[in-house]
C-alpha atoms as a PDB file:
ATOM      1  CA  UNK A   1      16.789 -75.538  28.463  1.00  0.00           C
ATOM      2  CA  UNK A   2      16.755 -72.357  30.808  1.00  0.00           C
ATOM      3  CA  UNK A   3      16.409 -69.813  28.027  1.00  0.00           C
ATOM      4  CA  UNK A   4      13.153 -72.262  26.504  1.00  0.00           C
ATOM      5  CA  UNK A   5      11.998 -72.813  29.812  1.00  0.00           C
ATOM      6  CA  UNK A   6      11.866 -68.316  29.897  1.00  0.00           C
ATOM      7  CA  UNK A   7      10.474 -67.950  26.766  1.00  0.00           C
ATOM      8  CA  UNK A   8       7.837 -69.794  27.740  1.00  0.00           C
ATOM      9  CA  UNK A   9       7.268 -67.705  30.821  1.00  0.00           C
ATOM     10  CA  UNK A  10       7.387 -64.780  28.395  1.00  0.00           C
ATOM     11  CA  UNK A  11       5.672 -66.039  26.452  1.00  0.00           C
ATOM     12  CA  UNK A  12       2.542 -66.951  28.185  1.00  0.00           C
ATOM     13  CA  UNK A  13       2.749 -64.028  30.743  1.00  0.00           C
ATOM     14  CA  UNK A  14       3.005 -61.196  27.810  1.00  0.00           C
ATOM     15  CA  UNK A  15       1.707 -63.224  24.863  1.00  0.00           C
ATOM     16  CA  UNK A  16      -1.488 -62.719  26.043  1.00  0.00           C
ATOM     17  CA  UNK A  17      -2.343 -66.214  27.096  1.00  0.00           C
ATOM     18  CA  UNK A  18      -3.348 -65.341  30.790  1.00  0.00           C
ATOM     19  CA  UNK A  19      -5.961 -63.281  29.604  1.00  0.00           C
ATOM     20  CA  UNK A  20      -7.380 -65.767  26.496  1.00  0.00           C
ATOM     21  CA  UNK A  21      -7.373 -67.827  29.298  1.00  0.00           C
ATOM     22  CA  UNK A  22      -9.745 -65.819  31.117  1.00  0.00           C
ATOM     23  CA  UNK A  23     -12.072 -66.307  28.394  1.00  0.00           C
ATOM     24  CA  UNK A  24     -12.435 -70.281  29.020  1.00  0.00           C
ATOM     25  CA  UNK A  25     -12.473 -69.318  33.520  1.00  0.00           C
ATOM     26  CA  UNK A  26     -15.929 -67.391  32.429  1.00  0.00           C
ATOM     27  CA  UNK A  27     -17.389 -69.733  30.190  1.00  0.00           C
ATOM     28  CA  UNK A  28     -16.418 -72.254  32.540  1.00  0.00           C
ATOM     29  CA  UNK A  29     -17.905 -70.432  35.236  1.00  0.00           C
ATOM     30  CA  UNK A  30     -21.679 -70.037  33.425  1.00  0.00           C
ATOM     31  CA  UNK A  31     -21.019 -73.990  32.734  1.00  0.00           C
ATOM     32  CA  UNK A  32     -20.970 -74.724  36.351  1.00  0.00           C
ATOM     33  CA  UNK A  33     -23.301 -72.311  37.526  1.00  0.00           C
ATOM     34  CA  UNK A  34     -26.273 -73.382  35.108  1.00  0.00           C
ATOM     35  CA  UNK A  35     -24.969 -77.243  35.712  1.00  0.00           C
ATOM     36  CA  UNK A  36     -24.323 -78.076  32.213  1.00  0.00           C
ATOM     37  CA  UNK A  37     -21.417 -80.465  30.585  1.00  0.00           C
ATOM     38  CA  UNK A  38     -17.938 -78.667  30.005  1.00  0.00           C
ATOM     39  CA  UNK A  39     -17.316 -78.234  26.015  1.00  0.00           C
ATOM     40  CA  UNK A  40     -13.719 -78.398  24.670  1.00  0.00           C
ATOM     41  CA  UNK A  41     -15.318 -76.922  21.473  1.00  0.00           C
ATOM     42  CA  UNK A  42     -16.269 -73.868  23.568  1.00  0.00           C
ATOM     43  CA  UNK A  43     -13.732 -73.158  25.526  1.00  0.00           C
ATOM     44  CA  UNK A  44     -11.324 -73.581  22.703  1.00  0.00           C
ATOM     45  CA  UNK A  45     -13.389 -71.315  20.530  1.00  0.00           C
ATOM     46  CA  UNK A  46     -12.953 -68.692  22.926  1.00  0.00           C
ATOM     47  CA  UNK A  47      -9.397 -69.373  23.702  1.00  0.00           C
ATOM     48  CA  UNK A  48      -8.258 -69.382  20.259  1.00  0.00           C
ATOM     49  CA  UNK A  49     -10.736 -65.761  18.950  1.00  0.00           C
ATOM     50  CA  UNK A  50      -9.331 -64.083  22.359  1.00  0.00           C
ATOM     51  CA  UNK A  51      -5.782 -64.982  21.299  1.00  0.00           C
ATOM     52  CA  UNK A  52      -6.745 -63.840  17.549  1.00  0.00           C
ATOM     53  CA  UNK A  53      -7.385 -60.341  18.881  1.00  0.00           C
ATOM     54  CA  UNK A  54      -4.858 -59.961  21.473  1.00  0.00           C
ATOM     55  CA  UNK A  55      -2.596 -60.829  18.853  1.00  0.00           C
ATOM     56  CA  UNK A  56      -3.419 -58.538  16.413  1.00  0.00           C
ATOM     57  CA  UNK A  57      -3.709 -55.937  18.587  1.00  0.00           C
ATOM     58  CA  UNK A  58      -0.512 -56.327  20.513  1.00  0.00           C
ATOM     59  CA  UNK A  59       1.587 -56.299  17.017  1.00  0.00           C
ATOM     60  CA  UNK A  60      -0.113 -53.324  15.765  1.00  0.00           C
ATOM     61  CA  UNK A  61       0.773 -50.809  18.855  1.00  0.00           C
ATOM     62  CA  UNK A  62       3.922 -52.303  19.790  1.00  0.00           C
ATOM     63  CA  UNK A  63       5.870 -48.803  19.621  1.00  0.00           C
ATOM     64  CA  UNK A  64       2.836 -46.973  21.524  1.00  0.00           C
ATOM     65  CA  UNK A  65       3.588 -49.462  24.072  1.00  0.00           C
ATOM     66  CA  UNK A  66       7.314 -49.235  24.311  1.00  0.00           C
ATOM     67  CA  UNK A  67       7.229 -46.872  27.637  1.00  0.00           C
ATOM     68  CA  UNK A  68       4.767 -48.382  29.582  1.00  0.00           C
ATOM     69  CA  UNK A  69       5.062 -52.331  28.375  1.00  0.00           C
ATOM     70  CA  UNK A  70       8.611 -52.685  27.757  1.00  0.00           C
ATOM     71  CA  UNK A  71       9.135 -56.351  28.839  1.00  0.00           C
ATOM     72  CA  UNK A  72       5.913 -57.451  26.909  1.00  0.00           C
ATOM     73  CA  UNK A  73       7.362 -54.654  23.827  1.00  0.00           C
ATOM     74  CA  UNK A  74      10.618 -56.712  23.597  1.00  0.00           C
ATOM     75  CA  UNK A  75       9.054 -60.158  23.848  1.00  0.00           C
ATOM     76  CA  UNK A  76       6.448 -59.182  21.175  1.00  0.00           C
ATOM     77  CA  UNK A  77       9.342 -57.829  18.831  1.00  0.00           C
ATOM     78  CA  UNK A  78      11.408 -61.079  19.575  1.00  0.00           C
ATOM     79  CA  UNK A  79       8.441 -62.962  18.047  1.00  0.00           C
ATOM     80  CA  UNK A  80       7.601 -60.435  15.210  1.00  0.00           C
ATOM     81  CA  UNK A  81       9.245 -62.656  12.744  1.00  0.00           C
ATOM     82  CA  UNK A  82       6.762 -65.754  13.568  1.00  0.00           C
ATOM     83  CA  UNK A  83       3.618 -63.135  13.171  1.00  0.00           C
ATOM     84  CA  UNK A  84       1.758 -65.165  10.528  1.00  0.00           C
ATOM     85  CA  UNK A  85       2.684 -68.144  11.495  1.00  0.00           C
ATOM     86  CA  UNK A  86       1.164 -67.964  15.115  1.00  0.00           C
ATOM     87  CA  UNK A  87      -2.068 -66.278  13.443  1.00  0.00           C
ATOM     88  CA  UNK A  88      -1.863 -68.990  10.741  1.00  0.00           C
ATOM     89  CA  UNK A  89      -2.093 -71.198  13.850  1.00  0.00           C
ATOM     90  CA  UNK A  90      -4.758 -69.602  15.969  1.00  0.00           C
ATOM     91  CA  UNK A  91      -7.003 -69.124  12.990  1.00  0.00           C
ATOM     92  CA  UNK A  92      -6.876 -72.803  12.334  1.00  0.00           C
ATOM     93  CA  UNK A  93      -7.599 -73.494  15.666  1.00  0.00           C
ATOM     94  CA  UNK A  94     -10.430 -71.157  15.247  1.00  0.00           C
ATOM     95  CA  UNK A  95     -12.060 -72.244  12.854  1.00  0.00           C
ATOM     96  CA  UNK A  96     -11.875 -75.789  13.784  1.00  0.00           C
ATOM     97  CA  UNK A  97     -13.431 -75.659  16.823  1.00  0.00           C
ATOM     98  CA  UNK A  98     -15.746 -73.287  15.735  1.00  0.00           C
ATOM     99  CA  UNK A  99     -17.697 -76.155  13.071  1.00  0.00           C
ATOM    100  CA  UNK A 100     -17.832 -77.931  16.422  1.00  0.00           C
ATOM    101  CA  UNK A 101     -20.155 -75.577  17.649  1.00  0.00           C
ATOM    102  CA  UNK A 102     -22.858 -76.341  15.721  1.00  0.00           C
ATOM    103  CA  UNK A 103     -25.150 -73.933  16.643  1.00  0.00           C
ATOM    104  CA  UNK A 104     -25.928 -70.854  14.959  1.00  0.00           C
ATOM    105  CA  UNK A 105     -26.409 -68.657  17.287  1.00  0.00           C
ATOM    106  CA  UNK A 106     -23.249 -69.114  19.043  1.00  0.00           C
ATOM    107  CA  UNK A 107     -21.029 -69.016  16.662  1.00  0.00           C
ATOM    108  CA  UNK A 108     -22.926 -65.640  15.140  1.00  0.00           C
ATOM    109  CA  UNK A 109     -21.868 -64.353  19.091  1.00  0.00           C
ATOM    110  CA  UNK A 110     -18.540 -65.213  18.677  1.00  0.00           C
ATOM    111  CA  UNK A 111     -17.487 -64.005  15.209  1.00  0.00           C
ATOM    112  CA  UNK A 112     -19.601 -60.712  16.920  1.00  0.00           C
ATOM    113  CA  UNK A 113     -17.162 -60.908  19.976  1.00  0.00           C
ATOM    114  CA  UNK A 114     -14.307 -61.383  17.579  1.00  0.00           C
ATOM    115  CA  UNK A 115     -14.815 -58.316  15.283  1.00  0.00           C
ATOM    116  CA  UNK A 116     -16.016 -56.575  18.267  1.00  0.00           C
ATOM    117  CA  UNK A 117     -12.337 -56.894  19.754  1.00  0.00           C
ATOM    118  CA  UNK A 118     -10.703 -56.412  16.096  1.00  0.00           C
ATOM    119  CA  UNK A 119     -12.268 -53.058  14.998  1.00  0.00           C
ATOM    120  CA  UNK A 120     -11.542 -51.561  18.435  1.00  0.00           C
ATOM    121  CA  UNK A 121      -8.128 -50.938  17.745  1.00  0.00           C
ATOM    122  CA  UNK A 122      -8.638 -49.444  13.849  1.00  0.00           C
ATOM    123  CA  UNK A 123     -11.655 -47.815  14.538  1.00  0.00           C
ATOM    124  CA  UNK A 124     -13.003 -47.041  18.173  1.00  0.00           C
ATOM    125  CA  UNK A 125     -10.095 -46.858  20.289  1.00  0.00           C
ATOM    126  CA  UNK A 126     -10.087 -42.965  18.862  1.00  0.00           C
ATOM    127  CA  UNK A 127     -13.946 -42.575  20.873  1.00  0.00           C
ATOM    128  CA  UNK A 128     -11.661 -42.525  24.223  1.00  0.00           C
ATOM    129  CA  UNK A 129     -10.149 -39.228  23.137  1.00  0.00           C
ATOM    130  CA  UNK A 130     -13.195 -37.439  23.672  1.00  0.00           C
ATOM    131  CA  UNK A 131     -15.336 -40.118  26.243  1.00  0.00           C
ATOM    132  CA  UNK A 132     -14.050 -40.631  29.392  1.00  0.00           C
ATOM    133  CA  UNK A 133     -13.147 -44.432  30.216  1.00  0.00           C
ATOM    134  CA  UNK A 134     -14.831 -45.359  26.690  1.00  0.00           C
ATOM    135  CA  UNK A 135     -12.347 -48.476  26.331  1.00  0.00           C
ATOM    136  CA  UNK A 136     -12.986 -50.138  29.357  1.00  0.00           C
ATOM    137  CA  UNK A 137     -16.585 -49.580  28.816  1.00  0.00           C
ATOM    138  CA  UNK A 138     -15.933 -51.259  25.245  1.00  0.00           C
ATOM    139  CA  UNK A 139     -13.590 -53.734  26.229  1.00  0.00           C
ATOM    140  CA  UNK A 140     -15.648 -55.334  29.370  1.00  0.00           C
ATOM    141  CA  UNK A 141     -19.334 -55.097  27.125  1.00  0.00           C
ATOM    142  CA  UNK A 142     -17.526 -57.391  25.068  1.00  0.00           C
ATOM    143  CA  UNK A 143     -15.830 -59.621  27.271  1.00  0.00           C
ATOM    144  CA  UNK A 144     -19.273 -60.429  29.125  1.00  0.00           C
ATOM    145  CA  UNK A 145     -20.671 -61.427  25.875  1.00  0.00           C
ATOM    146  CA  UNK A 146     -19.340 -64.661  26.851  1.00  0.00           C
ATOM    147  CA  UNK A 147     -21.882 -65.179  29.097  1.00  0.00           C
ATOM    148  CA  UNK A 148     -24.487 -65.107  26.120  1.00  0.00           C
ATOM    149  CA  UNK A 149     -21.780 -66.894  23.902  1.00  0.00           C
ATOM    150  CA  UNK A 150     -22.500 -70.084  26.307  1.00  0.00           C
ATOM    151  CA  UNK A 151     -26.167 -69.322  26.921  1.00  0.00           C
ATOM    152  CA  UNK A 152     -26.589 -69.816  23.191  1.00  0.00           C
ATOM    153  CA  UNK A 153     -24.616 -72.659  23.455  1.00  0.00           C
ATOM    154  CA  UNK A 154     -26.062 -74.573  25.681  1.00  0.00           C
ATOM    155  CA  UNK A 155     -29.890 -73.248  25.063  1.00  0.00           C
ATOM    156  CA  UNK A 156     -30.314 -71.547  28.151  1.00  0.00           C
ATOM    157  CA  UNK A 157     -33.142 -68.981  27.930  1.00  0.00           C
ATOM    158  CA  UNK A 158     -31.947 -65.733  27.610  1.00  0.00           C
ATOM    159  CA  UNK A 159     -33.583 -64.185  30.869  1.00  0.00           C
ATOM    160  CA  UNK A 160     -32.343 -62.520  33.881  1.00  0.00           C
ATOM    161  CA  UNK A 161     -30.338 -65.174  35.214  1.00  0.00           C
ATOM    162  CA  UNK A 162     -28.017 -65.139  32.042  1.00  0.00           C
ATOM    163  CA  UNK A 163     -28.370 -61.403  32.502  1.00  0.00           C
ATOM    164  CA  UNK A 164     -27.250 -60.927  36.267  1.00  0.00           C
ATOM    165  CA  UNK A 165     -24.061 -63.224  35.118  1.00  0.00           C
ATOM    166  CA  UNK A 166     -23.569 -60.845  32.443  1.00  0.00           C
ATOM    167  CA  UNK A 167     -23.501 -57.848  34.578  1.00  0.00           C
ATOM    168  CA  UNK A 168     -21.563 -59.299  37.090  1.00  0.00           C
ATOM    169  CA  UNK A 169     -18.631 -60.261  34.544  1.00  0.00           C
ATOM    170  CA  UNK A 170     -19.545 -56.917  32.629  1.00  0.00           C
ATOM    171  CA  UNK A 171     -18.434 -54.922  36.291  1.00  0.00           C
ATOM    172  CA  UNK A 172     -15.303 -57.150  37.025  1.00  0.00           C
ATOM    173  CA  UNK A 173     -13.774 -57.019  33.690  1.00  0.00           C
ATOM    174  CA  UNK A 174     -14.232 -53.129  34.244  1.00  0.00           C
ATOM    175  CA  UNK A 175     -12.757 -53.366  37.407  1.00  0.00           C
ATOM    176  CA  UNK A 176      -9.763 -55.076  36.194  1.00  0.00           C
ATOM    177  CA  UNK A 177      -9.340 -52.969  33.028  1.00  0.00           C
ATOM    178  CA  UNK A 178      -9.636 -49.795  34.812  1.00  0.00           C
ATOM    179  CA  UNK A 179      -6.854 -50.787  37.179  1.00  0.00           C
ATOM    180  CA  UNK A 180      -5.002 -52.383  33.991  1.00  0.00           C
ATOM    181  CA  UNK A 181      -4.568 -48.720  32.662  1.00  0.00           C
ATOM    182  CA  UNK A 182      -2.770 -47.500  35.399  1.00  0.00           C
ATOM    183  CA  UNK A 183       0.413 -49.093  34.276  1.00  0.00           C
ATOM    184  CA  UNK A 184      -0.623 -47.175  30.810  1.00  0.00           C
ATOM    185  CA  UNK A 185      -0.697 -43.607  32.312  1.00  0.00           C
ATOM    186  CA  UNK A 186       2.558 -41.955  30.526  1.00  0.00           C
ATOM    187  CA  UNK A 187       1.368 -43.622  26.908  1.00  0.00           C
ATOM    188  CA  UNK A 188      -2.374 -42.989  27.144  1.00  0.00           C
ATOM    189  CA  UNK A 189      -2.040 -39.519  28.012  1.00  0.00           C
ATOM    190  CA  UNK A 190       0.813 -39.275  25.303  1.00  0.00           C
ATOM    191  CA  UNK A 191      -1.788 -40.320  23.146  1.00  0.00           C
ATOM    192  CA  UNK A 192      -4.861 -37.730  24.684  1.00  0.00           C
ATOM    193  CA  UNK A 193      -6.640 -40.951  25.811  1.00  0.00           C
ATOM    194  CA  UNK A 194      -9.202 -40.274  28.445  1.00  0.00           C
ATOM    195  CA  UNK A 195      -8.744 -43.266  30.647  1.00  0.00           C
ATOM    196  CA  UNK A 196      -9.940 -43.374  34.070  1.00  0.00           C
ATOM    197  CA  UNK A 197      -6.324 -42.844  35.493  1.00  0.00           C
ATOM    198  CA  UNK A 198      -5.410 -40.182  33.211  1.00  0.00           C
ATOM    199  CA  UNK A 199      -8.588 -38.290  33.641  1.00  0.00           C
ATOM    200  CA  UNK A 200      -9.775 -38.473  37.465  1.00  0.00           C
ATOM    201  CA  UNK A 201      -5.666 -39.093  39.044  1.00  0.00           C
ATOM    202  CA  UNK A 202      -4.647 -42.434  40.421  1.00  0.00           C
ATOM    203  CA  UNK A 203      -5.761 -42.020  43.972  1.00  0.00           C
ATOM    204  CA  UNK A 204      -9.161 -41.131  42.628  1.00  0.00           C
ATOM    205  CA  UNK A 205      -9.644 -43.997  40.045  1.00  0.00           C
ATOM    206  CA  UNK A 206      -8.587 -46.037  43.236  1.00  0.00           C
ATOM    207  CA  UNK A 207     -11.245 -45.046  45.416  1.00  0.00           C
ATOM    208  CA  UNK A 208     -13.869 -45.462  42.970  1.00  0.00           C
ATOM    209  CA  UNK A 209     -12.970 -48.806  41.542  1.00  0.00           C
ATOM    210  CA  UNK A 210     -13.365 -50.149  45.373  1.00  0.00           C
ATOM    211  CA  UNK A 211     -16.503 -48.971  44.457  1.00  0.00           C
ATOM    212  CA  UNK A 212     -16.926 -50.953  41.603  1.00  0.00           C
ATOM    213  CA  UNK A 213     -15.655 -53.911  43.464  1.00  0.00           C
ATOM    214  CA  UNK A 214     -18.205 -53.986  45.851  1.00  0.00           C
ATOM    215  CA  UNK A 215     -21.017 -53.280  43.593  1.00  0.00           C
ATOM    216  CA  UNK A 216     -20.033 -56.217  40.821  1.00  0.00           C
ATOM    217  CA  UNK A 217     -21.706 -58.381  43.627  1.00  0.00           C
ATOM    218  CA  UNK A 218     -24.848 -57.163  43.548  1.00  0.00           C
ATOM    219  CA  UNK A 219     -26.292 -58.814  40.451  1.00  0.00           C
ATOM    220  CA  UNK A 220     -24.747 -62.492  41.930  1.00  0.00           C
ATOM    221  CA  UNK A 221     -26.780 -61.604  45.892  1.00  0.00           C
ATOM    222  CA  UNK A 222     -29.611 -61.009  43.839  1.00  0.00           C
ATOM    223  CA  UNK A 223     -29.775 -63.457  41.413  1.00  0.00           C
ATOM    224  CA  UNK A 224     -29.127 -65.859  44.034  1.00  0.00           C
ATOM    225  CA  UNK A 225     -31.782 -63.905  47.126  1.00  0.00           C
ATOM    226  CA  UNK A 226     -34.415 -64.094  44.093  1.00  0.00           C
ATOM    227  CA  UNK A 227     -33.867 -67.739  42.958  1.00  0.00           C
ATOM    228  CA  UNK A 228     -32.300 -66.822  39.653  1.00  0.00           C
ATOM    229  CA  UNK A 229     -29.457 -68.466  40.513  1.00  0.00           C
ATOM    230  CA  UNK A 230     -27.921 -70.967  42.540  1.00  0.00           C
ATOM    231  CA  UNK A 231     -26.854 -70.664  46.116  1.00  0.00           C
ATOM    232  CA  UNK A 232     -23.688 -71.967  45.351  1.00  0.00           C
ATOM    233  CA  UNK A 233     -23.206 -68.731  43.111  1.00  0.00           C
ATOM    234  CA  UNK A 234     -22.477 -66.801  46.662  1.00  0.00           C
ATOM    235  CA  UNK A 235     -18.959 -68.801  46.155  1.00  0.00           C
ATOM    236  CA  UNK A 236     -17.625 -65.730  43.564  1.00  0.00           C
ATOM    237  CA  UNK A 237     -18.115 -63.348  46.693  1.00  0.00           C
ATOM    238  CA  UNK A 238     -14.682 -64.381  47.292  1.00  0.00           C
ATOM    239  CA  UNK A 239     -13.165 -62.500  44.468  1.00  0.00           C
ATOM    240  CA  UNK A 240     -14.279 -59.014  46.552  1.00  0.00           C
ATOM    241  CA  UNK A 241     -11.290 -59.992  49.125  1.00  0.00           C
ATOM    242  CA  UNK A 242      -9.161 -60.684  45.771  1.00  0.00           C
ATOM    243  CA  UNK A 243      -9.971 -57.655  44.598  1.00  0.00           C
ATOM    244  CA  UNK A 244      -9.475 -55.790  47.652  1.00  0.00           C
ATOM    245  CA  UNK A 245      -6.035 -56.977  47.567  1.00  0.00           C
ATOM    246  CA  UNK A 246      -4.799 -55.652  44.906  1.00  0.00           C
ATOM    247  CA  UNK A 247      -6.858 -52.286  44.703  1.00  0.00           C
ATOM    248  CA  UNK A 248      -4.828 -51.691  48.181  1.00  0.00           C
ATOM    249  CA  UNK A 249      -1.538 -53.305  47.019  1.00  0.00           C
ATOM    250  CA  UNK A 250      -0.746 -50.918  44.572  1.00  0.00           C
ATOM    251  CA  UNK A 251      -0.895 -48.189  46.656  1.00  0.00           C
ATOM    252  CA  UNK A 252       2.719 -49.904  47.862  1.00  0.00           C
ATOM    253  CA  UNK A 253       5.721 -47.964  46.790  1.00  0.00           C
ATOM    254  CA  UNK A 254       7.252 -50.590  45.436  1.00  0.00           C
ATOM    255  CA  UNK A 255       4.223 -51.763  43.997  1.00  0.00           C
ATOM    256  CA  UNK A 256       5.146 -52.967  40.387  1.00  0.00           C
ATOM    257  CA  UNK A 257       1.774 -51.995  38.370  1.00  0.00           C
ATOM    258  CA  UNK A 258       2.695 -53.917  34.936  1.00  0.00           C
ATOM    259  CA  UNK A 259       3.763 -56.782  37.386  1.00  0.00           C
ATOM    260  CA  UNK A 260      -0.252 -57.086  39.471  1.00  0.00           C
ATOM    261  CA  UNK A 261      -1.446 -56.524  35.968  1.00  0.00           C
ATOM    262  CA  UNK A 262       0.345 -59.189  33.862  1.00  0.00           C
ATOM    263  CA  UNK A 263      -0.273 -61.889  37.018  1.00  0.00           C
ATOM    264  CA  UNK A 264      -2.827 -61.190  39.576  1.00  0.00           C
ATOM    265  CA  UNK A 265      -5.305 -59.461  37.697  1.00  0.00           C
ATOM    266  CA  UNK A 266      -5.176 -60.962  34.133  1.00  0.00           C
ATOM    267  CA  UNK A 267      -5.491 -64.079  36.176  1.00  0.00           C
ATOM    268  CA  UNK A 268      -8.786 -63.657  38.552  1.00  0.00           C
ATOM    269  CA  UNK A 269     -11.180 -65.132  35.528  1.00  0.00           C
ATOM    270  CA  UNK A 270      -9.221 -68.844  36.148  1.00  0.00           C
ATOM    271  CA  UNK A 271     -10.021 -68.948  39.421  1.00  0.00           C
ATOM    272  CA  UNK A 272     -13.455 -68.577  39.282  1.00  0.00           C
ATOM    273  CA  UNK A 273     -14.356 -72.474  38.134  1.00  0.00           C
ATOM    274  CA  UNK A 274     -12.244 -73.057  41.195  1.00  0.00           C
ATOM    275  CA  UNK A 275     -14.416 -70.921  43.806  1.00  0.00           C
ATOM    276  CA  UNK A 276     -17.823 -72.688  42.248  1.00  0.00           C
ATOM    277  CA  UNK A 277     -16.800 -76.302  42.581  1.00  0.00           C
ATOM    278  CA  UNK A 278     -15.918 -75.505  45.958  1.00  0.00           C
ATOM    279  CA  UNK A 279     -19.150 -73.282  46.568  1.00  0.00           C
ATOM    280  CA  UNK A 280     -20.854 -76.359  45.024  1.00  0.00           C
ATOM    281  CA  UNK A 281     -19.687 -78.936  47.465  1.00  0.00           C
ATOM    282  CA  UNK A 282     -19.641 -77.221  50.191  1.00  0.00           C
ATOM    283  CA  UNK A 283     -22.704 -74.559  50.441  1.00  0.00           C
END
C-alpha cells in the first residue's frame, strides 16, 4: 500500500499533473472573475490537452533531462512501458469533453493551444539557441491563451478586460517559467539554450524576475482602477507575497530548486480560485 500510495506522489508531482492542473486554477479564475457558471467540460478540456503535451514532451527528452530532472527522469522511465496507454487515455478524455464544448470558437483555441504546446518541442524549442528567453516567451503566450479559451467559451467580448487577464497570466506564467529553468542550468547550456539563467547568471535572472513579479500586477490595478474588472480582482495581489517567497527562498543554500519548482511554483495557478472567492466575499 506504501509503494502505491508513492507512486502516486510520483506520479502526480513529476507526471505533470500539478501543472495540467494549473490549466483548470486559470480558467477557473476568468470563471469567477467574469461571474459565470463553472464548466466540467472546460476545465477537463484543458486538463486533459495540458496533460497531452506534457506527456509527449516529457517522453521525448527524457535523456536531456537525466542531469537536471533525475527523480522526474526515473519516474517517467518507470512508466515508459504504459506510454500509449496513458495517451490512449488522455486523448479519449480529450476528445470527449471537447464535443461538450460546443462552440466553435473554443474548441478552434484549444486544438491552437494544443499544437501550440506540441510543435514546440519538434520545431521551436531550436529558436532559444539563438533568442534569448524565447521558450518562456513561447511557453507563457500560450498558457494565457486560456484566458481567450474561456472568453470564447462563455461569449465574453473579446475587449480589454479579457485582455488585462491575459497579460496578467501571460507575466506570471513567465515569472514562474523563468525561475523553472534555473533547476535546468547544466542541461540547457549543454544544449546552447539561451535561457534567462544561462544567459544573464542566476543572481541576475533573480533580480529581474522580482521585477516581473511586481509588474504582472499592473494589468489586474488597472483593469480593476478603470472598471474593467471587478474589485474583487485586487484578491490575486496576494500572489506578489507568494511570489516574493520563493524568488528569495532560493537564494537559501540548501534551497532545493527542482523541489520549489515541482511544488510551490507549478502549484500557484490552484490557488488562485481560492484568493477570488475569498476576494469575493470579503472586498
Amino acid at each position: 500500500m506504501k509503494k502505491i500510495i508513492r507512486t502516486i506522489q510520483k506520479e502526480f508531482i513529476y507526471g505533470g499533473h500539478l501543472t495540467s492542473l494549473a490549466a483548470v486554477g486559470i480558467l477557473t479564475s476568468v470563471t469567477i472573475i467574469f461571474n459565470q457558471e463553472i464548466s466540467a467540460a472546460l476545465l477537463l478540456a484543458g486538463y486533459s490537452i495540458s496533460q497531452i503535451v506534457y506527456v509527449c514532451d516529457r517522453y521525448k527528452k527524457t535523456g536531456e533531462d537525466s542531469l537536471t530532472n533525475p527523480e522526474r527522469v526515473k519516474h517517467i522511465e518507470n512508466l515508459k512501458k504504459h506510454f500509449l496507454v496513458l495517451m490512449v487515455f488522455y486523448l479519449s478524455i480529450f476528445l470527449f469533453f471537447l464535443t461538450k464544448l460546443e462552440n466553435l470558437e473554443a474548441i478552434l483555441v484549444i486544438l491552437f493551444i494544443g499544437l501550440g504546446g506540441w510543435l514546440f518541442t519538434d520545431i521551436f524549442k531550436g529558436f532559444t539557441v539563438n533568442i534569448v528567453g524565447f521558450k518562456n516567451f513561447y511557453t507563457a503566450f500560450f498558457w494565457a491563451w486560456l484566458v481567450f479559451l474561456a472568453g470564447f467559451y462563455y461569449h465574453l467580448p473579446l475587449g480589454v478586460s479579457l485582455i488585462s487577464v491575459f497579460m496578467f497570466v501571460f507575466l506570471r506564467i513567465l515569472l514562474d517559467t523563468v525561475f523553472c529553468d534555473i533547476k535546468d542550468m547544466d542541461s540547457d547550456k549543454r544544449e546552447k539554450l539561451k535561457t534567462f539563467p544561462v544567459f544573464f547568471g542566476e543572481k541576475k535572472t533573480l533580480m529581474y524576475l522580482h521585477v516581473v513579479n511586481a509588474v504582472s500586477f499592473l494589468p489586474i490595478i488597472l483593469g480593476v482602477w478603470l472598471g474593467w474588472l471587478p474589485l474583487f480582482s485586487l484578491a490575486l495581489l496576494f500572489f506578489y507575497f507568494y511570489g516574493f517567497y520563493y524568488l528569495n527562498k532560493i537564494k537559501e543554500k540548501k534551497a532545493d530548486a527542482r523541489r520549489l519548482s515541482y511544488t510551490l511554483v507549478d502549484g500557484e495557478q490552484l490557488f488562485w480560485p481560492l484568493a477570488l472567492f475569498l476576494g469575493r466575499l470579503f472586498i
